[in-house]
C-alpha atoms as a PDB file:
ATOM      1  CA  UNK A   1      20.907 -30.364 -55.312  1.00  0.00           C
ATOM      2  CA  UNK A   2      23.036 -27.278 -53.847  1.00  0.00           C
ATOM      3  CA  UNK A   3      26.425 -27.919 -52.306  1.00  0.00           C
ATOM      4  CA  UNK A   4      26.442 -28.353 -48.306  1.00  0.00           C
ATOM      5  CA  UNK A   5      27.199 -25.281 -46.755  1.00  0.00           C
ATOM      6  CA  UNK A   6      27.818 -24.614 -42.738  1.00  0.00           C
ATOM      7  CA  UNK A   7      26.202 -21.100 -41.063  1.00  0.00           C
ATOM      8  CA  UNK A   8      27.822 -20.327 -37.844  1.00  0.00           C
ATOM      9  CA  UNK A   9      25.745 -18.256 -35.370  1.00  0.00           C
ATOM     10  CA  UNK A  10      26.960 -17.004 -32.234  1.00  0.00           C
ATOM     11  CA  UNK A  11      23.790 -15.777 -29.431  1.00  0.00           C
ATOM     12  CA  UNK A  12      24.961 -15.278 -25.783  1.00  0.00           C
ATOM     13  CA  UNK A  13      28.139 -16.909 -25.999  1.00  0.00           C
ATOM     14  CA  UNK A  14      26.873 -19.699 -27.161  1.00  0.00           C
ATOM     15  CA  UNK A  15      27.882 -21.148 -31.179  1.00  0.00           C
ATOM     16  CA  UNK A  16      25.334 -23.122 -32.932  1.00  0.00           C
ATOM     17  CA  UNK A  17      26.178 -24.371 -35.944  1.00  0.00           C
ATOM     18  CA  UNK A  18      23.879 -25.564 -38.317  1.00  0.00           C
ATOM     19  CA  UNK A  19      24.377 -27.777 -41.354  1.00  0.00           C
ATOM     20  CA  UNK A  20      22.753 -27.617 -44.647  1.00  0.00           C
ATOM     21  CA  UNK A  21      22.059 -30.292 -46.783  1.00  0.00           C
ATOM     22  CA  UNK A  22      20.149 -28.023 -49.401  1.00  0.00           C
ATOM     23  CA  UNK A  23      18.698 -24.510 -49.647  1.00  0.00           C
ATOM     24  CA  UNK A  24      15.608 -25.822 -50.101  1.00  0.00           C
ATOM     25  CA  UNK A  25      15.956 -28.854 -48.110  1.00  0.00           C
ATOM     26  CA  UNK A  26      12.966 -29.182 -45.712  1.00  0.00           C
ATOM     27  CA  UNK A  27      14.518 -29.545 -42.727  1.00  0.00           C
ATOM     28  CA  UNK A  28      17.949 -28.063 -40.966  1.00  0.00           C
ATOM     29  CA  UNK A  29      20.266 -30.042 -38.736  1.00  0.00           C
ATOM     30  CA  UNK A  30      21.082 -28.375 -35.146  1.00  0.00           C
ATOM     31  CA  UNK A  31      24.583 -29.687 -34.438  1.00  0.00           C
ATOM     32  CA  UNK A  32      27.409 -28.948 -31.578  1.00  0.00           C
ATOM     33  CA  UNK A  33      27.581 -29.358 -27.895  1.00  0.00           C
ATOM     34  CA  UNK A  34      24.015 -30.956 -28.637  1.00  0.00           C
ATOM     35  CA  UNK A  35      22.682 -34.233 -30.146  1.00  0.00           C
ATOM     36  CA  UNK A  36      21.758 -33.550 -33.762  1.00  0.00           C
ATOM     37  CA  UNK A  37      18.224 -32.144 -33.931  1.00  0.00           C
ATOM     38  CA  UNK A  38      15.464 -32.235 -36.830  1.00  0.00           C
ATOM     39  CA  UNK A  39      14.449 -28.077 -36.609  1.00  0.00           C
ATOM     40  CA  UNK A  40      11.829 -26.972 -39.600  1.00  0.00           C
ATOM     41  CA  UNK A  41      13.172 -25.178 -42.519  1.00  0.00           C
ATOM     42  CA  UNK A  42      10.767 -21.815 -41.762  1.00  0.00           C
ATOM     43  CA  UNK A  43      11.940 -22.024 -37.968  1.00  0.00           C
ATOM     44  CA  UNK A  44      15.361 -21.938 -38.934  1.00  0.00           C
ATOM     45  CA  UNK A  45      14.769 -18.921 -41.691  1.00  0.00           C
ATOM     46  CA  UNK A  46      13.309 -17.068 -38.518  1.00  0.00           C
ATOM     47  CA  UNK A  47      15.323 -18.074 -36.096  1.00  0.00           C
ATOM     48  CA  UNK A  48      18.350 -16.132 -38.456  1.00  0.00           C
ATOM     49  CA  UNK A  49      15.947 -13.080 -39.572  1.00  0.00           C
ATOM     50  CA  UNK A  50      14.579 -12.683 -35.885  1.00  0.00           C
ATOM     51  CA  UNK A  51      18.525 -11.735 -34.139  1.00  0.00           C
ATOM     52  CA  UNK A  52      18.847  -9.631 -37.380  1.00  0.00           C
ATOM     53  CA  UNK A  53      16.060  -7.893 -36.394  1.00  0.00           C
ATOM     54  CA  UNK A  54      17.063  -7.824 -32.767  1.00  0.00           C
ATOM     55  CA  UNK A  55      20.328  -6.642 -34.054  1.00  0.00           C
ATOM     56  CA  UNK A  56      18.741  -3.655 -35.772  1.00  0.00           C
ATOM     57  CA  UNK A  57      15.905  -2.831 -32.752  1.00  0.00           C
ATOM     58  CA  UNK A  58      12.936  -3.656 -35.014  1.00  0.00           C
ATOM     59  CA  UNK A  59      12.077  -5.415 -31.930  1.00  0.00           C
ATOM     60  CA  UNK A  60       8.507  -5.865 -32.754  1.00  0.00           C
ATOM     61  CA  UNK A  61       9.077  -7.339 -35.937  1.00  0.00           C
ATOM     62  CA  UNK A  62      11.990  -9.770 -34.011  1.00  0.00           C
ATOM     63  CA  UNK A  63       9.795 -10.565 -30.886  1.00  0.00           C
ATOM     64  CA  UNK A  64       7.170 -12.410 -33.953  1.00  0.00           C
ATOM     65  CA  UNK A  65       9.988 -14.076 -35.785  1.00  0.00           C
ATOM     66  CA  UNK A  66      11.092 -15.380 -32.372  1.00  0.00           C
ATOM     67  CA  UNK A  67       6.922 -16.618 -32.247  1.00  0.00           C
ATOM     68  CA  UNK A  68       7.672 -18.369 -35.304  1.00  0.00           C
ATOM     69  CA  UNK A  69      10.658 -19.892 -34.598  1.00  0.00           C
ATOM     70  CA  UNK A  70       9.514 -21.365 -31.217  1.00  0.00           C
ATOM     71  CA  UNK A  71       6.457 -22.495 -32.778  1.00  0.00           C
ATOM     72  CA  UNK A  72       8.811 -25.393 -34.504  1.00  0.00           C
ATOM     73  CA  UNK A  73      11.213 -25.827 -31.788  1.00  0.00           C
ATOM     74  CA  UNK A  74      11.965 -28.353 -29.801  1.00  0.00           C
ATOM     75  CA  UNK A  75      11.117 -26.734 -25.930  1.00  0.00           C
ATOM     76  CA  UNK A  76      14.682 -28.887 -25.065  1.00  0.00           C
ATOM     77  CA  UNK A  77      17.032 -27.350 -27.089  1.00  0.00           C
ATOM     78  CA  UNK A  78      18.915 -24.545 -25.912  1.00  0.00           C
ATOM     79  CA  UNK A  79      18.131 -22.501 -28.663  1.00  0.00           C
ATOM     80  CA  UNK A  80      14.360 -22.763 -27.665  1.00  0.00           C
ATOM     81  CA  UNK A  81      15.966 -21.207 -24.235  1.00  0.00           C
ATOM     82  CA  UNK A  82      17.823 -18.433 -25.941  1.00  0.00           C
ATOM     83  CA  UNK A  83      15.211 -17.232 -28.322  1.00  0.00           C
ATOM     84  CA  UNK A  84      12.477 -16.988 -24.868  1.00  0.00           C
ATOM     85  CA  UNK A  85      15.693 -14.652 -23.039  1.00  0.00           C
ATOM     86  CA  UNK A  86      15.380 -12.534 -26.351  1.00  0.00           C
ATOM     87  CA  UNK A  87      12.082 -12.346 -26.245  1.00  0.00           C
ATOM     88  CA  UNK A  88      12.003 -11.518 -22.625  1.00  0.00           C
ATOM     89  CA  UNK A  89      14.518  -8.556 -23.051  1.00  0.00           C
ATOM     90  CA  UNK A  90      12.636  -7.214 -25.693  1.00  0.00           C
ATOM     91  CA  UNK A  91       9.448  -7.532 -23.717  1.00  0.00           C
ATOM     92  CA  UNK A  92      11.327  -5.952 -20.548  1.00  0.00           C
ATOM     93  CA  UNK A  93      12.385  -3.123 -22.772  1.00  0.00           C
ATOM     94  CA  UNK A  94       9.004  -2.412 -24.043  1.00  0.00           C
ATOM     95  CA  UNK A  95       7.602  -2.772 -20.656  1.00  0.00           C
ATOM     96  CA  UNK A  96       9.656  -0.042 -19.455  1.00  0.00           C
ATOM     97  CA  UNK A  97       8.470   2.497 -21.467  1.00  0.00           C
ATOM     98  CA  UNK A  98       9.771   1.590 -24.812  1.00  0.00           C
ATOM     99  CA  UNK A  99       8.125   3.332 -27.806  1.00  0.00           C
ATOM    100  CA  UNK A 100       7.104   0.945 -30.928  1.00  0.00           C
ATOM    101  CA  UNK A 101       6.332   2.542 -34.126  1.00  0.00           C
ATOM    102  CA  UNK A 102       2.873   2.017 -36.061  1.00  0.00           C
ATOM    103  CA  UNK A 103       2.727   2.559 -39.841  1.00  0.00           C
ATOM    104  CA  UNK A 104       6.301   3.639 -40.328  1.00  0.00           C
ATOM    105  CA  UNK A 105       5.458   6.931 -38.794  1.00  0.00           C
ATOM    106  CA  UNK A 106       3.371   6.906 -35.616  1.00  0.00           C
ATOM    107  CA  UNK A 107       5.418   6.162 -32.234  1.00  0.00           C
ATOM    108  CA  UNK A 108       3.232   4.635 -29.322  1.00  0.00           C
ATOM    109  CA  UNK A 109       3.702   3.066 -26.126  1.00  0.00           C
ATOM    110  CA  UNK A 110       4.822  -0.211 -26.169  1.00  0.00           C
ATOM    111  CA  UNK A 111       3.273  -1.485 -22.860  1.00  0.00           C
ATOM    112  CA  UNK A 112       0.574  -3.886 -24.616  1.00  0.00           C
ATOM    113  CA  UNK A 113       3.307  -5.447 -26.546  1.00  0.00           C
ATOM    114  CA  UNK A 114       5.341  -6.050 -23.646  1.00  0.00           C
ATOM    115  CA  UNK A 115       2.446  -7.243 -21.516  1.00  0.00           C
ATOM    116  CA  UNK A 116       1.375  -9.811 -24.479  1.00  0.00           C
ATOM    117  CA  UNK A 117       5.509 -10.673 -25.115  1.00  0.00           C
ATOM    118  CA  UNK A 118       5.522 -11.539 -21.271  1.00  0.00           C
ATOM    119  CA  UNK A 119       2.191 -13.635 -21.452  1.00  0.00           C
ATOM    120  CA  UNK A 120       3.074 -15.627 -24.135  1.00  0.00           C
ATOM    121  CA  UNK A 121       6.198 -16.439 -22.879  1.00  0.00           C
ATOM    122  CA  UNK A 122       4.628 -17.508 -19.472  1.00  0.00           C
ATOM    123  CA  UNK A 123       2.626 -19.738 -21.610  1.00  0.00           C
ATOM    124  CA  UNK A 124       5.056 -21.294 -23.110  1.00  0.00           C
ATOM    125  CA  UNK A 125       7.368 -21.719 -20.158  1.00  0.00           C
ATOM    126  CA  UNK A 126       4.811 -23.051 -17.282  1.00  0.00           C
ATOM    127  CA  UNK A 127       6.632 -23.554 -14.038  1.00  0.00           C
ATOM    128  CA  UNK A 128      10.005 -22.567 -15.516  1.00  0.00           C
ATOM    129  CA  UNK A 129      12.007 -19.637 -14.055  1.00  0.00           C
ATOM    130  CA  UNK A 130      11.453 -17.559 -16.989  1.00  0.00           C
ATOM    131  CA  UNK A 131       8.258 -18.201 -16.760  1.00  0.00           C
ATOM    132  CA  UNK A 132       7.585 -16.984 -13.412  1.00  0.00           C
ATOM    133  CA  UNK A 133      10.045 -13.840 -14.521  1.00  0.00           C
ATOM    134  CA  UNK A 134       7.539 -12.963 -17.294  1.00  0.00           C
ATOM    135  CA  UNK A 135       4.856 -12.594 -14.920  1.00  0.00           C
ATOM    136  CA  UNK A 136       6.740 -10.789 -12.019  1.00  0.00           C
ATOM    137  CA  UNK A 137       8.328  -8.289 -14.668  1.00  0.00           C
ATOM    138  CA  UNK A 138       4.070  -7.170 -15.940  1.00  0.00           C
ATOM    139  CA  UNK A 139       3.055  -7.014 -12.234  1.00  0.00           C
ATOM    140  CA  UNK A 140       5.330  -4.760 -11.236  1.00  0.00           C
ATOM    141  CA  UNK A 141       5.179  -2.764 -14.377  1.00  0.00           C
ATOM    142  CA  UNK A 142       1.611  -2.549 -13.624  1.00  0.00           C
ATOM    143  CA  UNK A 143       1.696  -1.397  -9.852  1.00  0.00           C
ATOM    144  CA  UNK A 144       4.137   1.344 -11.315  1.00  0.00           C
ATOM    145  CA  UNK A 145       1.906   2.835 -13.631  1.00  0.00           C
ATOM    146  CA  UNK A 146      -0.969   2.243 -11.163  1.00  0.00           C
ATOM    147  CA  UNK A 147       0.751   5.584  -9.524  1.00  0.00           C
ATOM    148  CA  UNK A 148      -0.159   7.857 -12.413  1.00  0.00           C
ATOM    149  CA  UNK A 149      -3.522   5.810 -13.276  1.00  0.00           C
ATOM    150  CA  UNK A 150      -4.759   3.829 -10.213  1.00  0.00           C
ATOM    151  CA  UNK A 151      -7.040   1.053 -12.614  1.00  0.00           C
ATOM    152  CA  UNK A 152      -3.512  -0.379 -12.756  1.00  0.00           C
ATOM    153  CA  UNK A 153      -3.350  -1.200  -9.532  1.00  0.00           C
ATOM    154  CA  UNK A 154      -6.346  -3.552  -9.876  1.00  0.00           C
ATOM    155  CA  UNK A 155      -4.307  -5.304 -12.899  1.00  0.00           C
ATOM    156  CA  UNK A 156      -1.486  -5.229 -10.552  1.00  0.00           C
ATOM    157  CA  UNK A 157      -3.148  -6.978  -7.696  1.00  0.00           C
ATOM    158  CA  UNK A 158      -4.920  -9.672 -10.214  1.00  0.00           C
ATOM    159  CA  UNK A 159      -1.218 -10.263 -12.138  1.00  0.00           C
ATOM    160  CA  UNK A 160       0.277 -10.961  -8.419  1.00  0.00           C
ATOM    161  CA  UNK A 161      -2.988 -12.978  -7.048  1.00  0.00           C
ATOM    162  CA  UNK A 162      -1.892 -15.352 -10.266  1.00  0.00           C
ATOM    163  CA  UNK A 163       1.656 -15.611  -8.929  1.00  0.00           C
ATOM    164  CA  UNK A 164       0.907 -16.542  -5.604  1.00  0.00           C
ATOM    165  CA  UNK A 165      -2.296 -18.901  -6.627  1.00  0.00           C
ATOM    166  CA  UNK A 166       0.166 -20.931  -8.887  1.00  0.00           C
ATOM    167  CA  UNK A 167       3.425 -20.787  -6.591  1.00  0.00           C
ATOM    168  CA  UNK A 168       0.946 -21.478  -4.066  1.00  0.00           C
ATOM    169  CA  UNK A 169      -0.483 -24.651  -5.820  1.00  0.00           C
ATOM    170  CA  UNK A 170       3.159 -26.335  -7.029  1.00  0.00           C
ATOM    171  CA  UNK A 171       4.046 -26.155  -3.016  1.00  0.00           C
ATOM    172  CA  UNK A 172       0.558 -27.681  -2.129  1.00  0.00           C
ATOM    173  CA  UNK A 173       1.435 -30.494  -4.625  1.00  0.00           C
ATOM    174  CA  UNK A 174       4.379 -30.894  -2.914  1.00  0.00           C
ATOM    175  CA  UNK A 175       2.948 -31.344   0.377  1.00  0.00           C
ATOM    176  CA  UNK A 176       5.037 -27.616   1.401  1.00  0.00           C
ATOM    177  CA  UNK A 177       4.181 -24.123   3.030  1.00  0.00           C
ATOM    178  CA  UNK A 178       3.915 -21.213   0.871  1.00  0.00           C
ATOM    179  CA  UNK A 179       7.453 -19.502   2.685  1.00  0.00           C
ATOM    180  CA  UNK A 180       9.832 -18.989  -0.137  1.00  0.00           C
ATOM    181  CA  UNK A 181      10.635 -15.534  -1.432  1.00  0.00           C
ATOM    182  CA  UNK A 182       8.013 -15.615  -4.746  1.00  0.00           C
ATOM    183  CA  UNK A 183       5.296 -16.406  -2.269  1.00  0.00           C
ATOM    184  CA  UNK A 184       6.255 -13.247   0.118  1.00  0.00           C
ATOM    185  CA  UNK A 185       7.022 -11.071  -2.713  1.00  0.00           C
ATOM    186  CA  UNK A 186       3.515 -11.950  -4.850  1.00  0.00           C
ATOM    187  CA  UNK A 187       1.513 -11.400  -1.235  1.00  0.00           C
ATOM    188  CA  UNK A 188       3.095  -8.329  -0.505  1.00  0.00           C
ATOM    189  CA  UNK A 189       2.761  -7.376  -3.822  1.00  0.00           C
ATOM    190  CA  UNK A 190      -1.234  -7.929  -3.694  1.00  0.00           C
ATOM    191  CA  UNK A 191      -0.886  -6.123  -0.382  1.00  0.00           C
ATOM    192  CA  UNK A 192       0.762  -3.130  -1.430  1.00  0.00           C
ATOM    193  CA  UNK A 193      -1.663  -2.584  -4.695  1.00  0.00           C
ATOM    194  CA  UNK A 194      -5.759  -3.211  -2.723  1.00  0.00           C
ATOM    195  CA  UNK A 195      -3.969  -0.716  -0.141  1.00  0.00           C
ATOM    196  CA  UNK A 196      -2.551   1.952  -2.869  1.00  0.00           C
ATOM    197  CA  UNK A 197      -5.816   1.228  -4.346  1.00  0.00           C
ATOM    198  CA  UNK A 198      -8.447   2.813  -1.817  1.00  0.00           C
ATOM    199  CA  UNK A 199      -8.744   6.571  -2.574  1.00  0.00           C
ATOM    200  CA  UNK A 200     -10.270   7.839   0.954  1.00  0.00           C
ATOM    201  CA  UNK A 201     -13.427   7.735   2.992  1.00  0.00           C
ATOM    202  CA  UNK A 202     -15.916   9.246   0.081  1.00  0.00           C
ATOM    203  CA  UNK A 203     -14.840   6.373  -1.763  1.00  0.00           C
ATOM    204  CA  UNK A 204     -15.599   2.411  -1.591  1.00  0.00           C
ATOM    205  CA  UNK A 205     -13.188   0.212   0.966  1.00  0.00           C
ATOM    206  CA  UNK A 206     -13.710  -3.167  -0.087  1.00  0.00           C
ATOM    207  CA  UNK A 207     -10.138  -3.105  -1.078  1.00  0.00           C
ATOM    208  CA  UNK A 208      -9.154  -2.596   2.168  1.00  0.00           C
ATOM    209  CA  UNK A 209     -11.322  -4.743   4.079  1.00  0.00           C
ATOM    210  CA  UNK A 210     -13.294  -6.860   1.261  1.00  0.00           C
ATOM    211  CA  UNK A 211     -16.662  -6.891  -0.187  1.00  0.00           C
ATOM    212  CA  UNK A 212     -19.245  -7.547   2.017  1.00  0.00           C
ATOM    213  CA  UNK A 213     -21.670  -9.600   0.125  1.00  0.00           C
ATOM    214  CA  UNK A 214     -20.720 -12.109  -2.831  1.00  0.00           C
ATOM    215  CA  UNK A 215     -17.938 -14.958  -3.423  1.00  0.00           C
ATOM    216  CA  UNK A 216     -14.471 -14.174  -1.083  1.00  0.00           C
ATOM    217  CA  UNK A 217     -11.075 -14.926  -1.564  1.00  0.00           C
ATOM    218  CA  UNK A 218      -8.410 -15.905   0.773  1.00  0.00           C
ATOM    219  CA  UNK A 219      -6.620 -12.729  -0.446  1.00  0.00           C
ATOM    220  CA  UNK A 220      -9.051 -10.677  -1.353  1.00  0.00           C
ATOM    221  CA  UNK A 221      -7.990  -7.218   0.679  1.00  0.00           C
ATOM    222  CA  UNK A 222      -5.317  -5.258   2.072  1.00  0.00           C
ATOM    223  CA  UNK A 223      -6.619  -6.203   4.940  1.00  0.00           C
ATOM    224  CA  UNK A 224      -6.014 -10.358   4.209  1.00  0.00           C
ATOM    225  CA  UNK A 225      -2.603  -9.609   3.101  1.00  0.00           C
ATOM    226  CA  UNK A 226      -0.892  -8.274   4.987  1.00  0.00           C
ATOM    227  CA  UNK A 227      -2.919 -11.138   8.039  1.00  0.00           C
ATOM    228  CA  UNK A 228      -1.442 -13.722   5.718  1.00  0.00           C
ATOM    229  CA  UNK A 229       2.376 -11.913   5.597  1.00  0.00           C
ATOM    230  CA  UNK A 230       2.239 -12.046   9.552  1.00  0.00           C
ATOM    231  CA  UNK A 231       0.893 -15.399   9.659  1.00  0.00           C
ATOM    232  CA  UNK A 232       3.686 -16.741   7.143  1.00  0.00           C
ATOM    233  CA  UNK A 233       6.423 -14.802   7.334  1.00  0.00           C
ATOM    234  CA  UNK A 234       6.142 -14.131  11.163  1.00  0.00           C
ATOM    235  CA  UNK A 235      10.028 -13.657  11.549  1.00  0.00           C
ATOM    236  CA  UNK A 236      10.175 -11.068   8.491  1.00  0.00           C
ATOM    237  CA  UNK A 237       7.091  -9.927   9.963  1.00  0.00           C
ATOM    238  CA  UNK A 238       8.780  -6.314  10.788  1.00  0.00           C
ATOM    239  CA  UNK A 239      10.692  -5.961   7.882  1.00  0.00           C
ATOM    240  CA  UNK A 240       7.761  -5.323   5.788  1.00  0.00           C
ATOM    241  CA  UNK A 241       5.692  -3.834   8.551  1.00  0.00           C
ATOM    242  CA  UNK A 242       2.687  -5.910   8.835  1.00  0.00           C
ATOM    243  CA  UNK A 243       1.673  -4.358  11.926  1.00  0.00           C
ATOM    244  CA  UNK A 244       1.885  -1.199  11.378  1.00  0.00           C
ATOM    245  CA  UNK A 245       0.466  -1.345   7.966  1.00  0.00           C
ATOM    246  CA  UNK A 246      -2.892  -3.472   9.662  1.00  0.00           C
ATOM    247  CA  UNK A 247      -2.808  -0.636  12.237  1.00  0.00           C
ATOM    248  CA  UNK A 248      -2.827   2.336   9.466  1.00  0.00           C
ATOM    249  CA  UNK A 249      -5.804   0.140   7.708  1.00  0.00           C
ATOM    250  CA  UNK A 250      -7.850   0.359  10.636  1.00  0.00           C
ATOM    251  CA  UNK A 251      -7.019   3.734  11.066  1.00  0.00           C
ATOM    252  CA  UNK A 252      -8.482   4.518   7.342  1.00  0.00           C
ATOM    253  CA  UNK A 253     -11.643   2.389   8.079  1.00  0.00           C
ATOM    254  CA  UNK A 254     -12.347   3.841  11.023  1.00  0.00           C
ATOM    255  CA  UNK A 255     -12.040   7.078   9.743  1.00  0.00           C
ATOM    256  CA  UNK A 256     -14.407   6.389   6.817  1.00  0.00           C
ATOM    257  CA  UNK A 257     -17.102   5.526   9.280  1.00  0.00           C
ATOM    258  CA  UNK A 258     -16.451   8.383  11.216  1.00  0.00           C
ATOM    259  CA  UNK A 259     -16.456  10.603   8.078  1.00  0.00           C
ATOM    260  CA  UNK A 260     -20.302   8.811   7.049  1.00  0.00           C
ATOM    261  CA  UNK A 261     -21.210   9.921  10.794  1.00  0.00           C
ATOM    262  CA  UNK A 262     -20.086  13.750  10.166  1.00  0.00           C
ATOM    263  CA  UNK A 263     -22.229  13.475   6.984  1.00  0.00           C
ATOM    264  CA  UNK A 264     -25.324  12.453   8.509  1.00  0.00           C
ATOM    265  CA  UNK A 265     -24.928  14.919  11.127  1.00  0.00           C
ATOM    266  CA  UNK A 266     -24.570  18.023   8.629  1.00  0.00           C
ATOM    267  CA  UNK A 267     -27.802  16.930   7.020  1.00  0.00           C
ATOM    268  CA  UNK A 268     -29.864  16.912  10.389  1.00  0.00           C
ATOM    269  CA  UNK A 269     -29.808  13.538  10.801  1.00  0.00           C
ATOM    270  CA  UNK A 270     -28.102  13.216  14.088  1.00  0.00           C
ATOM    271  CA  UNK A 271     -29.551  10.025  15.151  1.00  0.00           C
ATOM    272  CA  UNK A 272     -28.040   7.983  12.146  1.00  0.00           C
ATOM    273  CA  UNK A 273     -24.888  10.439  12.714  1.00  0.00           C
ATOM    274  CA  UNK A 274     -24.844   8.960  16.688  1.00  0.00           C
ATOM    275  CA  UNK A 275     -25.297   5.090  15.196  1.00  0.00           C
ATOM    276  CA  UNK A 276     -22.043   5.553  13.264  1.00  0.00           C
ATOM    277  CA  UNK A 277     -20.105   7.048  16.045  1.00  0.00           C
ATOM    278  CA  UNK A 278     -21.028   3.942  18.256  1.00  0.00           C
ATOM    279  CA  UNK A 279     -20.412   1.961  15.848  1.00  0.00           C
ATOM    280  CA  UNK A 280     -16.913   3.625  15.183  1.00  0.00           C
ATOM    281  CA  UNK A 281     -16.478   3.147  18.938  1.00  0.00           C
ATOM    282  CA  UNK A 282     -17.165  -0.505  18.661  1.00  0.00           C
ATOM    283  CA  UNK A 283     -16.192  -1.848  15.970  1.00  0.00           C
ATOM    284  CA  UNK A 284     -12.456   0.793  15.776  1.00  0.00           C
ATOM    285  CA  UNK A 285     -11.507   0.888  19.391  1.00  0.00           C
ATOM    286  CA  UNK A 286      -8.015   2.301  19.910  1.00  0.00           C
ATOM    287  CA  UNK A 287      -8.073   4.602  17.008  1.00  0.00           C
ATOM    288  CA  UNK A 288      -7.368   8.313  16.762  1.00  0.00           C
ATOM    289  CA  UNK A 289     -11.132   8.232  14.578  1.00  0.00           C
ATOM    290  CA  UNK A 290     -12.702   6.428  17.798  1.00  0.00           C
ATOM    291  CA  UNK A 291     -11.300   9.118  20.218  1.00  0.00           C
ATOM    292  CA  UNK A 292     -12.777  11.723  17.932  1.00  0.00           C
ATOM    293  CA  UNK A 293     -16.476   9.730  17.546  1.00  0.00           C
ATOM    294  CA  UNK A 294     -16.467   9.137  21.521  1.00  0.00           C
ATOM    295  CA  UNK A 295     -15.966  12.766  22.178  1.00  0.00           C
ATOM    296  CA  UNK A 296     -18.586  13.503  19.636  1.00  0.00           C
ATOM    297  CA  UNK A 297     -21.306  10.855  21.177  1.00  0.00           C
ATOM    298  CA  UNK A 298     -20.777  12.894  24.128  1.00  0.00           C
ATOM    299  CA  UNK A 299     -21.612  16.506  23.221  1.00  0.00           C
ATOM    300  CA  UNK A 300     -24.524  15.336  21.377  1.00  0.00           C
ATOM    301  CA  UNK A 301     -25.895  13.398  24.126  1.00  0.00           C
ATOM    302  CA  UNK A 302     -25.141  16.292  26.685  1.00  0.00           C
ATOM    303  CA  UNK A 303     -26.864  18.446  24.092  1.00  0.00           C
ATOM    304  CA  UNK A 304     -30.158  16.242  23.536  1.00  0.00           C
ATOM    305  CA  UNK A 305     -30.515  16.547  27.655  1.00  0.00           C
ATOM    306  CA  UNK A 306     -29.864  20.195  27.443  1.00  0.00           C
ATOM    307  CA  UNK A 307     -33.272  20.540  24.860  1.00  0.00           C
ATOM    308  CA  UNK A 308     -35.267  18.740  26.943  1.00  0.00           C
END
């Protein structure tokens, strides 16, 4: 048997010092601040190889040695702790527009490596802070890139809807109202991306007011959203501009069933062309797209007298 030897590692501040009975002993003593700890041999070896890795930004390479290492870990320990904040900057980094390299040569974007960095460590987390970090930092990654490429914002919206639905269901456990900051911030997040989603009258609005037919959610539309921000955040109510944001929805609905109504009546069909206009009237009232459809009802009645 080898001589004892002691490895000190420093990560965040924070020495851990391990001692070795053997090189090729099968398992590695965590001692310190800490109660000694059984950690596996392999965990140990990538523990050590994943912050060289770090150390030398072969991130991808570090973020699977990190895997390994938490595979064998005991989630207690505070190394656990520190290798999830390593994996979370590396998955921030990549998430921000970080480049990885493929085959030596090739140099990508490193979004789905973030995105499956920030999943796993949600996973492995649950209800923790870090956790809930994980998530938040993909959503809004998502609803940023859903500016140049709008599919995001669907991924956005469903990455948020998860937030809320599971800080929604710890509270309900707890016999609590959804009011804290993660549960404004995730419904205002699924607000902002159904709204940013709808791409104007020739196109579908179920993301502003929600589909029609089929199963609903509670948050299924802009529409719900921002109805659920007022209703549970009533005194931060104007601060994110609930009111005003229902008020521009209608406008944008209204206006799409105004729009259908101009259609008709271009192709000769002016009695469909009147239905929408009433129904604009009806259903809209107070809008600038109900002003416009009134006014319109009226010439074309006045003109159907004038024919006969």
């Amino acid at each position: 048997m080898k001589k004892c030897r002691m490895l000190l590692i420093t990560a965040a501040g924070i020495s851990v010092l391990w001692t070795v009975s053997s090189l090729s002993a099968k398992t590695w003593y965590l001692g310190g601040d800490q109660d000694w700890k059984e950690v596996p041999a392999e965990s140990k070896e990538a523990y050590v190889q994943a912050n060289t890795l770090f150390s030398e930004g072969k991130l991808v390479k570090a973020a699977r040695s990190y895997d390994k290492f938490l595979a064998g870990c005991d989630p207690n320990s505070e190394l656990y702790q520190e290798a999830l904040q390593r994996q979370f900057q590396i998955g921030r980094e990549f998430l921000a527009g970080r480049k990885k390299t493929v085959l030596g040569v090739f140099r990508i974007s490193g979004y789905a490596e973030g995105e499956k960095i920030m999943d796993r460590i949600s996973d492995r987390a649950g209800g923790a802070i870090i956790g809930t970090e994980a998530a938040l930092e993909v959503a809004q990654s998502y609803e940023q890139r859903g500016e140049s490429d709008e599919e995001y914002y669907e991924l956005a919206y469903l990455k948020w809807s998860d937030i809320f639905d599971s800080y929604d269901r710890r509270l309900r456990v707890a016999s609590s109202t959804p009011t804290g900051e993660l549960g404004k911030d995730s419904l205002l997040g699924m607000a902002r991306c159904l709204h940013a989603a709808y791409r104007g009258p020739e196109y579908d609005a179920s993301s502003l007011m929600g589909r029609t037919f089929g199963v609903r959610k509670q948050y299924d539309s802009a529409k719900s959203c921002y109805e659920g921000l007022r209703l549970l955040y009533p005194e931060e109510s104007e601060k994110f501009d609930a009111d005003g944001k229902l008020k521009q929805l209608n406008e944008q609905l209204a206006w799409k069933d105004f729009s259908t109504g101009q259609y008709y009546e271009k192709t000769g069909s002016r009695q469909a062309a009147n239905l929408y206009y009433q129904m604009v009237v009806r259903q809209w009232p107070g809008t600038k797209a109900a002003e416009m459809a009134n006014e319109t009802l009226s010439k074309n009645l006045s003109s159907k007298e004038t024919e006969k």
